[in-house]
C-alpha atoms as a PDB file:
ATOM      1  CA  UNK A   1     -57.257  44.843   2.350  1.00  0.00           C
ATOM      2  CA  UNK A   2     -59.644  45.183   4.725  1.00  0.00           C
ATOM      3  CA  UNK A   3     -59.157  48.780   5.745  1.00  0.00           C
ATOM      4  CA  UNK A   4     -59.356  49.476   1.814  1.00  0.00           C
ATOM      5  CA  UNK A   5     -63.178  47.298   1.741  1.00  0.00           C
ATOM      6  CA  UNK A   6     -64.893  49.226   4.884  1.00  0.00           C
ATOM      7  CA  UNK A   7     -63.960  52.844   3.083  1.00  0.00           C
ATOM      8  CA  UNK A   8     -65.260  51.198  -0.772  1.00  0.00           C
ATOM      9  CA  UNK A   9     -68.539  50.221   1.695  1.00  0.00           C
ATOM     10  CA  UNK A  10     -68.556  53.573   2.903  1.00  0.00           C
ATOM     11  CA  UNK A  11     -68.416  55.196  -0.295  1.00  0.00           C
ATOM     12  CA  UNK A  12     -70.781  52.779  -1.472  1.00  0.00           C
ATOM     13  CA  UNK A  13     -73.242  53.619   1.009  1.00  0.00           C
ATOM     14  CA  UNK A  14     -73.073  57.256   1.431  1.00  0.00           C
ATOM     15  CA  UNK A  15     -71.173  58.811  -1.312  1.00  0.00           C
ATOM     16  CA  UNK A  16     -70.439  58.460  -5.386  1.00  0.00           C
ATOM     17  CA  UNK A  17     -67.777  60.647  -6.218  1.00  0.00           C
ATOM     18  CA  UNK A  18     -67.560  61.299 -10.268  1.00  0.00           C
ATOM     19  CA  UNK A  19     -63.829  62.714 -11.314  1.00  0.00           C
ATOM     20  CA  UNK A  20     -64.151  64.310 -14.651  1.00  0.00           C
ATOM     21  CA  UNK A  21     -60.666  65.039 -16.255  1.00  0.00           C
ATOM     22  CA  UNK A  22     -60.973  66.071 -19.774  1.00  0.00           C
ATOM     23  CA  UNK A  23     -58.074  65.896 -22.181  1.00  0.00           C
ATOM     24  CA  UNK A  24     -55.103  68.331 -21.536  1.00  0.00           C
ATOM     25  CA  UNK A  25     -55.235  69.266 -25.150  1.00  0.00           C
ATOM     26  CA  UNK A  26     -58.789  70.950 -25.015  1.00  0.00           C
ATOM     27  CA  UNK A  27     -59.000  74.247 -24.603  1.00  0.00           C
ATOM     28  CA  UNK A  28     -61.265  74.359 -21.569  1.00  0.00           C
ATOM     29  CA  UNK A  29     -59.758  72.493 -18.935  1.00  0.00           C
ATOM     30  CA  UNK A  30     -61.818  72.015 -15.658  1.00  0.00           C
ATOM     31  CA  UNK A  31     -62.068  68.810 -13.101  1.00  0.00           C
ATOM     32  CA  UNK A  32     -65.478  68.632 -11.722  1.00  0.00           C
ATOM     33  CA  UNK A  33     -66.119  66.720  -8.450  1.00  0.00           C
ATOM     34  CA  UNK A  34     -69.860  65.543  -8.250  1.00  0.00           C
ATOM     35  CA  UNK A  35     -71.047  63.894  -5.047  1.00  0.00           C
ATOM     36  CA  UNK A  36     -74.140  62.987  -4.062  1.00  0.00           C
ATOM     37  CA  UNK A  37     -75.981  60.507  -1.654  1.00  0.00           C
ATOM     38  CA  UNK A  38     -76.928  57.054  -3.270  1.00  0.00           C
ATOM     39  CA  UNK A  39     -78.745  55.831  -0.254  1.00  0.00           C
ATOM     40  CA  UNK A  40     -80.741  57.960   2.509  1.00  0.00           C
ATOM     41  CA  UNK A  41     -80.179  56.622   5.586  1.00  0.00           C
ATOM     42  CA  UNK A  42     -82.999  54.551   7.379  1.00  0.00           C
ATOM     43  CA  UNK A  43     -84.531  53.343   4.108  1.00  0.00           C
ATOM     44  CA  UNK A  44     -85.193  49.846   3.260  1.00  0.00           C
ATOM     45  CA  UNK A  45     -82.658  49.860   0.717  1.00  0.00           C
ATOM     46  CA  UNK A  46     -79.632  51.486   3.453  1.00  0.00           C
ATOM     47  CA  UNK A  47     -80.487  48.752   5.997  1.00  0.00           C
ATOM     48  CA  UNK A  48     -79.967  46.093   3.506  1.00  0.00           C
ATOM     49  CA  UNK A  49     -76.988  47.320   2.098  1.00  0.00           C
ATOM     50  CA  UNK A  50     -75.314  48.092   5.222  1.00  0.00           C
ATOM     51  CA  UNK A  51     -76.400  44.567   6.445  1.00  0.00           C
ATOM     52  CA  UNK A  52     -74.545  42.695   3.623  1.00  0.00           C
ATOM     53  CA  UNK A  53     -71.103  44.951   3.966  1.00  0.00           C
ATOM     54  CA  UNK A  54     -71.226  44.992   8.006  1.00  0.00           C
ATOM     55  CA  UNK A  55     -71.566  41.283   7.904  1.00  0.00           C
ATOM     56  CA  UNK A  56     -68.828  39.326   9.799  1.00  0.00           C
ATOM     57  CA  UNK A  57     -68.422  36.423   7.811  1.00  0.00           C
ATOM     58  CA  UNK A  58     -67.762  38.638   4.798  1.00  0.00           C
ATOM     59  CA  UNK A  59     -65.244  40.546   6.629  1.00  0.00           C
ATOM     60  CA  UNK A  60     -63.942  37.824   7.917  1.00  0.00           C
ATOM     61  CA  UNK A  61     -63.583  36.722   4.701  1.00  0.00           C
ATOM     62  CA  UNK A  62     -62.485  39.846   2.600  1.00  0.00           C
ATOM     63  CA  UNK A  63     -59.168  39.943   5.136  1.00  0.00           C
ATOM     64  CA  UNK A  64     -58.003  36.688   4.088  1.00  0.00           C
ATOM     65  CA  UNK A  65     -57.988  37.761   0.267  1.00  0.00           C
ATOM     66  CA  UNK A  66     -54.384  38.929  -1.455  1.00  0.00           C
ATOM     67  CA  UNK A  67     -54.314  42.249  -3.064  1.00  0.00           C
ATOM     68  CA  UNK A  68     -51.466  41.077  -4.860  1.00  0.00           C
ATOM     69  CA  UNK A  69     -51.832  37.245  -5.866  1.00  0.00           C
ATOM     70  CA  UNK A  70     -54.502  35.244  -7.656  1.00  0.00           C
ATOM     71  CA  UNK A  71     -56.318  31.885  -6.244  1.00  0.00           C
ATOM     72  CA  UNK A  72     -56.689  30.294  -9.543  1.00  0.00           C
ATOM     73  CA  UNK A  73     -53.452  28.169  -9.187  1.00  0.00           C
ATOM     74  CA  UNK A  74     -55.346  26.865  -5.371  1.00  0.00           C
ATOM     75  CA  UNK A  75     -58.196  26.081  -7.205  1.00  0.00           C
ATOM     76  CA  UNK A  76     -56.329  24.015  -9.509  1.00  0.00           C
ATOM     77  CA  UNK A  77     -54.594  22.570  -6.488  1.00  0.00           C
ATOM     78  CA  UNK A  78     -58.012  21.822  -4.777  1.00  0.00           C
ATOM     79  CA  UNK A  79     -59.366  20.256  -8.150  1.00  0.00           C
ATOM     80  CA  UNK A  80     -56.454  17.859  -8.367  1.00  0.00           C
ATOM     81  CA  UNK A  81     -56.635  16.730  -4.565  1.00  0.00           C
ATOM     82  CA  UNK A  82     -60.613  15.711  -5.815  1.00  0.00           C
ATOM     83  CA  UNK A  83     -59.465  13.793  -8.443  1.00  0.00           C
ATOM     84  CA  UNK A  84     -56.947  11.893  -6.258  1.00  0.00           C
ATOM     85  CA  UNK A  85     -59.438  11.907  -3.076  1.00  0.00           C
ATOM     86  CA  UNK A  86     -62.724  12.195  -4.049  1.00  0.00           C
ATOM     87  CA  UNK A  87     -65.440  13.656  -0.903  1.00  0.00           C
ATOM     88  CA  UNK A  88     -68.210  10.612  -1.971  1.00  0.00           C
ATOM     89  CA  UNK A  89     -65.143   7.886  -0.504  1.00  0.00           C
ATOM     90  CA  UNK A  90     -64.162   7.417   2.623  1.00  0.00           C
ATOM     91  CA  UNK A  91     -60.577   6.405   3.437  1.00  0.00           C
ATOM     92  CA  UNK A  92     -58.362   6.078   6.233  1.00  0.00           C
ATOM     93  CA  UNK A  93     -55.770   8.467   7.341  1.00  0.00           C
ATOM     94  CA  UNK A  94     -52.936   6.693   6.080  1.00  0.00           C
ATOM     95  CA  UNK A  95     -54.344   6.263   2.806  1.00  0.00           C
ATOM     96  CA  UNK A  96     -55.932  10.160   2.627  1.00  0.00           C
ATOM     97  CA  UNK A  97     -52.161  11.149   3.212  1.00  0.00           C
ATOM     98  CA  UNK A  98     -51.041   9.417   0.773  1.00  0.00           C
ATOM     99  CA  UNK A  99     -53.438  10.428  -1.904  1.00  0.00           C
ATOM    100  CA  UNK A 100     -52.502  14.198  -0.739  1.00  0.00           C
ATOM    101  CA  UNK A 101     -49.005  13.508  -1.313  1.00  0.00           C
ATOM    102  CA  UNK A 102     -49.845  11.756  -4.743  1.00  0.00           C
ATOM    103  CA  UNK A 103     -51.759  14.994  -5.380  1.00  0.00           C
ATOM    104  CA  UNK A 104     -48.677  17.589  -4.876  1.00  0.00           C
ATOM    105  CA  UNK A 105     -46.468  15.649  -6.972  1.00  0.00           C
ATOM    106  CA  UNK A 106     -48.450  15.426  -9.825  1.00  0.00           C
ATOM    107  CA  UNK A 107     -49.320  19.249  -9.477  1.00  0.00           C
ATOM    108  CA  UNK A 108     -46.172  20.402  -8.609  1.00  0.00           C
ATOM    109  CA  UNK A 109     -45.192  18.178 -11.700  1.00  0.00           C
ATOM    110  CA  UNK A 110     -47.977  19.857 -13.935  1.00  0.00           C
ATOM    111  CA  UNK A 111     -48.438  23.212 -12.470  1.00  0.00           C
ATOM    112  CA  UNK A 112     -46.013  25.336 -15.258  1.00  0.00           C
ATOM    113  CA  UNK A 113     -47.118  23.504 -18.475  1.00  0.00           C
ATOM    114  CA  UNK A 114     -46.448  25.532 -21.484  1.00  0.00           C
ATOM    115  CA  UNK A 115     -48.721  26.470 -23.933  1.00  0.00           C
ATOM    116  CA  UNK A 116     -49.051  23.380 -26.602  1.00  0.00           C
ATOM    117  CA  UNK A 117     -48.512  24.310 -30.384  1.00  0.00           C
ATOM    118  CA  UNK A 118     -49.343  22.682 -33.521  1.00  0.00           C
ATOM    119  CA  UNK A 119     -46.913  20.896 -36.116  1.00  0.00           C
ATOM    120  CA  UNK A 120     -46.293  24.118 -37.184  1.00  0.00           C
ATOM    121  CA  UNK A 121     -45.421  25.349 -33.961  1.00  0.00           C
ATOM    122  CA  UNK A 122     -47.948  28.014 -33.491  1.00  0.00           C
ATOM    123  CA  UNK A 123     -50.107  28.236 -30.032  1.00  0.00           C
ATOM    124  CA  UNK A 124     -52.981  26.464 -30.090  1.00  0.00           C
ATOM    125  CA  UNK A 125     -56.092  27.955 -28.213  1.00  0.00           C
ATOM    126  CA  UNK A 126     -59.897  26.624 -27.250  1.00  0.00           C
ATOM    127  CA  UNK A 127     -62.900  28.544 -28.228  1.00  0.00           C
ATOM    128  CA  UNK A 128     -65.454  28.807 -25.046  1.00  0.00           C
ATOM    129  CA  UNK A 129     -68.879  29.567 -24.711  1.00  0.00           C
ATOM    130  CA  UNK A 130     -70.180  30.425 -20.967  1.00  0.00           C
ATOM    131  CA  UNK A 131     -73.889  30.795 -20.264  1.00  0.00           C
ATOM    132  CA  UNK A 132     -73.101  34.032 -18.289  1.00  0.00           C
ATOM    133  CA  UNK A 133     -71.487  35.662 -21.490  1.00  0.00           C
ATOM    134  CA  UNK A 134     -74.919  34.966 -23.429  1.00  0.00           C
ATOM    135  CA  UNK A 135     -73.610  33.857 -26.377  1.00  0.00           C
ATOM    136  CA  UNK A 136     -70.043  35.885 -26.596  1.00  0.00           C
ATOM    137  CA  UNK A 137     -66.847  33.360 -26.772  1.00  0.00           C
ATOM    138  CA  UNK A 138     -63.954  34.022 -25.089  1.00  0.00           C
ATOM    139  CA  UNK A 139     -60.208  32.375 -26.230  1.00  0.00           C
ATOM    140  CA  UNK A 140     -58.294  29.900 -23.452  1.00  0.00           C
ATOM    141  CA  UNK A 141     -55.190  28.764 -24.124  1.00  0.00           C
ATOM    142  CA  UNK A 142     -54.196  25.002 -24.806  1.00  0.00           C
ATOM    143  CA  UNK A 143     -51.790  23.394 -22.512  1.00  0.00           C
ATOM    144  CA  UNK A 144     -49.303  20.953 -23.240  1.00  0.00           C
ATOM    145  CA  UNK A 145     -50.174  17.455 -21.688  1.00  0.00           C
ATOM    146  CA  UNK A 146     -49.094  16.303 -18.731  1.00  0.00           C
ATOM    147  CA  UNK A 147     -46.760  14.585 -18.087  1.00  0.00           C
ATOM    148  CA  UNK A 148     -46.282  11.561 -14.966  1.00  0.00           C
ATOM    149  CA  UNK A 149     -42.278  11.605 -14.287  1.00  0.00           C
ATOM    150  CA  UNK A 150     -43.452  11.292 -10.381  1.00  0.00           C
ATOM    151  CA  UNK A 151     -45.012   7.951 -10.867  1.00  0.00           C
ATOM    152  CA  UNK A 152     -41.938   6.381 -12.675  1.00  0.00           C
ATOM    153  CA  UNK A 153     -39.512   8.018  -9.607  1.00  0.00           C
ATOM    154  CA  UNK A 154     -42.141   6.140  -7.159  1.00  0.00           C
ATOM    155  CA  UNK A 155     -41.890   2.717  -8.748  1.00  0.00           C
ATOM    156  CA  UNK A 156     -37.605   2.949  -8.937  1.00  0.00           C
ATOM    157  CA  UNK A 157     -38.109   3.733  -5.690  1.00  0.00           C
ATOM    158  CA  UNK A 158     -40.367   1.037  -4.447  1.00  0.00           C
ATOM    159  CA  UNK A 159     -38.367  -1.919  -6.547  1.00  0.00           C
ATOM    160  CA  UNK A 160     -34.966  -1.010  -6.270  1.00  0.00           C
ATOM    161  CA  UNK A 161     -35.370   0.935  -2.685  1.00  0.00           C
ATOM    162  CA  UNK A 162     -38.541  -0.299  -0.234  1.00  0.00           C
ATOM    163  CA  UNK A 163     -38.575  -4.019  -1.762  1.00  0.00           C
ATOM    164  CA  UNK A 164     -34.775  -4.210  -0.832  1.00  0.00           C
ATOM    165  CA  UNK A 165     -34.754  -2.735   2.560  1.00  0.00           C
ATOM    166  CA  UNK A 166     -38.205  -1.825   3.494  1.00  0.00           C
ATOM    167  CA  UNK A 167     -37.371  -1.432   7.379  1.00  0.00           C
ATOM    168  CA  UNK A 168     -36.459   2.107   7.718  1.00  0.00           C
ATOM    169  CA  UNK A 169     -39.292   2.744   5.609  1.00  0.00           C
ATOM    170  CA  UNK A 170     -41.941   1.269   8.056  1.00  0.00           C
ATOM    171  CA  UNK A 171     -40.596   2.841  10.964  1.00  0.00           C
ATOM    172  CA  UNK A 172     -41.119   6.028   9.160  1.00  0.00           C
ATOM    173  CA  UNK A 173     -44.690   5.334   8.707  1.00  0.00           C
ATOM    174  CA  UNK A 174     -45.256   4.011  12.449  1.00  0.00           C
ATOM    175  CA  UNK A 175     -43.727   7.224  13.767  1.00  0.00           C
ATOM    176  CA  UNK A 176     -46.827   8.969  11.926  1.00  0.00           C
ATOM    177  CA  UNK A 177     -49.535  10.272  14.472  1.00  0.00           C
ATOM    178  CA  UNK A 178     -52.413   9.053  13.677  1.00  0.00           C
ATOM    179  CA  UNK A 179     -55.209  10.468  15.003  1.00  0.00           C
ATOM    180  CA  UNK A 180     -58.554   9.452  16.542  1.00  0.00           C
ATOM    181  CA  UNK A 181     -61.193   8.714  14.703  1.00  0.00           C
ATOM    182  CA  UNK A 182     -64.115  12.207  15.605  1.00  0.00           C
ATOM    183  CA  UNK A 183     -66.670   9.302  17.011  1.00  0.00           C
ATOM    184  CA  UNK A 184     -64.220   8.133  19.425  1.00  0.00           C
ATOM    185  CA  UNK A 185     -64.855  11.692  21.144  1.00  0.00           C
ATOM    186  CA  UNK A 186     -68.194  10.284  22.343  1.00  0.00           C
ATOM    187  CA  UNK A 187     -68.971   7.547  24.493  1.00  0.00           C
ATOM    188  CA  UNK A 188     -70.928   5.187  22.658  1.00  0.00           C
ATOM    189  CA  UNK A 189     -74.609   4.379  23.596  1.00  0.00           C
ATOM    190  CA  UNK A 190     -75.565   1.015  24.637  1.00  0.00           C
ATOM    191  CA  UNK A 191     -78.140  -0.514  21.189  1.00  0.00           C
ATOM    192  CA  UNK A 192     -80.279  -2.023  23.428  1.00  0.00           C
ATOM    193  CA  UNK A 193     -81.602   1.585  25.233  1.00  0.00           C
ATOM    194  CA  UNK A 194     -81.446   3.172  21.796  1.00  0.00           C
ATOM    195  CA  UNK A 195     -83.885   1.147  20.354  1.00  0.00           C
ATOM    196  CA  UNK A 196     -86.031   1.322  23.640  1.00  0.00           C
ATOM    197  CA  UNK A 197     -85.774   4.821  23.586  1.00  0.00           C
ATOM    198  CA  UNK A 198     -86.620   4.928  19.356  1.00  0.00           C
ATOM    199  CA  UNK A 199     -89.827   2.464  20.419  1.00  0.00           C
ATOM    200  CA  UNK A 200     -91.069   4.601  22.894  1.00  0.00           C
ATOM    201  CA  UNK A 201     -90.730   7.593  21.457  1.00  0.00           C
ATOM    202  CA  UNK A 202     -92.826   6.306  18.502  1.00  0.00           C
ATOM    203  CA  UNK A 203     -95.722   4.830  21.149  1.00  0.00           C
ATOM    204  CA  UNK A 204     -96.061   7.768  22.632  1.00  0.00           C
ATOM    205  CA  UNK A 205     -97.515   9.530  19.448  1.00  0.00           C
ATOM    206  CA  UNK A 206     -99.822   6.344  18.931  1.00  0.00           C
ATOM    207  CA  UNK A 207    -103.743   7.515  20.395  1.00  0.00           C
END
């Protein structure tokens, strides 16, 4: 994939090659290759372009991208881990484990919903209007509703399981590594020569 980018970005920045193939059932049948330079090197315009395409992180970037699958299904993913753990809470590890766990059930669960359809049992679809198509609608299909089978397996499992017996169960959740929270990397200050140091600092600039 990224092979396939630097030669586009060459082509791109040196060359545009125009293939003109004409229907086999005229009469005059030619191919005509027309190539010409879109930027002359040096220019304002080259050093831009080549800046943006040379750049690392996009490189970096454009070899991590599939020529063969689509993201939209890890979008999803990432949009349901959100809704389970939002990034405006703060929670512990155990419980931002869980709520990632909680997440791949119910998308796992959800992932392959059909298409609804209506009592009549045609396919029902949503008319949208994005502000980049200025005013042109586009069709998206319905989807059936989901459905929360996980939950019910969770409570059985709780009652009739964990409220029964829940010993093997904790052990499995002390053998979890749990790690360090990032502060404790640093040694902590002592208050008392932070706020000296946040007092002087502000007397000095007093005249």
């Amino acid at each position: 994939m990224l092979t396939a980018f630097r030669c586009l970005s060459t082509i791109y920045m040196y060359k545009y090659i125009y293939i003109n193939k004409p229907n086999n059932q005229c009469h005059n049948h030619f191919e005509s290759i027309v190539m010409f330079s879109l930027f002359f090197t040096g220019t304002p315009a080259f050093s831009r372009l080549e800046k943006v395409l040379t750049n690392k992180r996009v490189l970096k970037d454009v070899g991590k991208l599939s020529p063969h699958y689509q993201t939209s299904s890890l979008e999803s993913f990432h949009s349901v881990i959100l809704r389970f753990a939002p990034k405006n809470v703060v929670f512990p590890f155990l419980g931002m484990l869980c709520r990632l766990y909680l997440a791949v059930l119910h998308f796992n669960e959800n992932a392959g919903r059909p298409q609804a359809t209506s009592s009549a049992g045609e396919p029902l679809f949503k008319v949208n209007l994005p502000k980049y198509k200025k005013g042109e609608c586009t069709a998206k299909p319905v989807k059936a509703e989901p459905t929360f089978q996980y939950v019910d397996n969770l409570l059985d499992l709780i009652f009739h399981k964990v409220f029964q017996d829940p010993a093997p169960y904790v052990n499995e959740v002390l053998k979890i590594p749990i790690p360090a929270d990032l502060s404790a990397q640093f040694e902590k200050p002592d208050k008392r020569e932070v706020v000296a140091s946040y007092v002087s600092r502000f007397n000095r600039g007093q005249v």
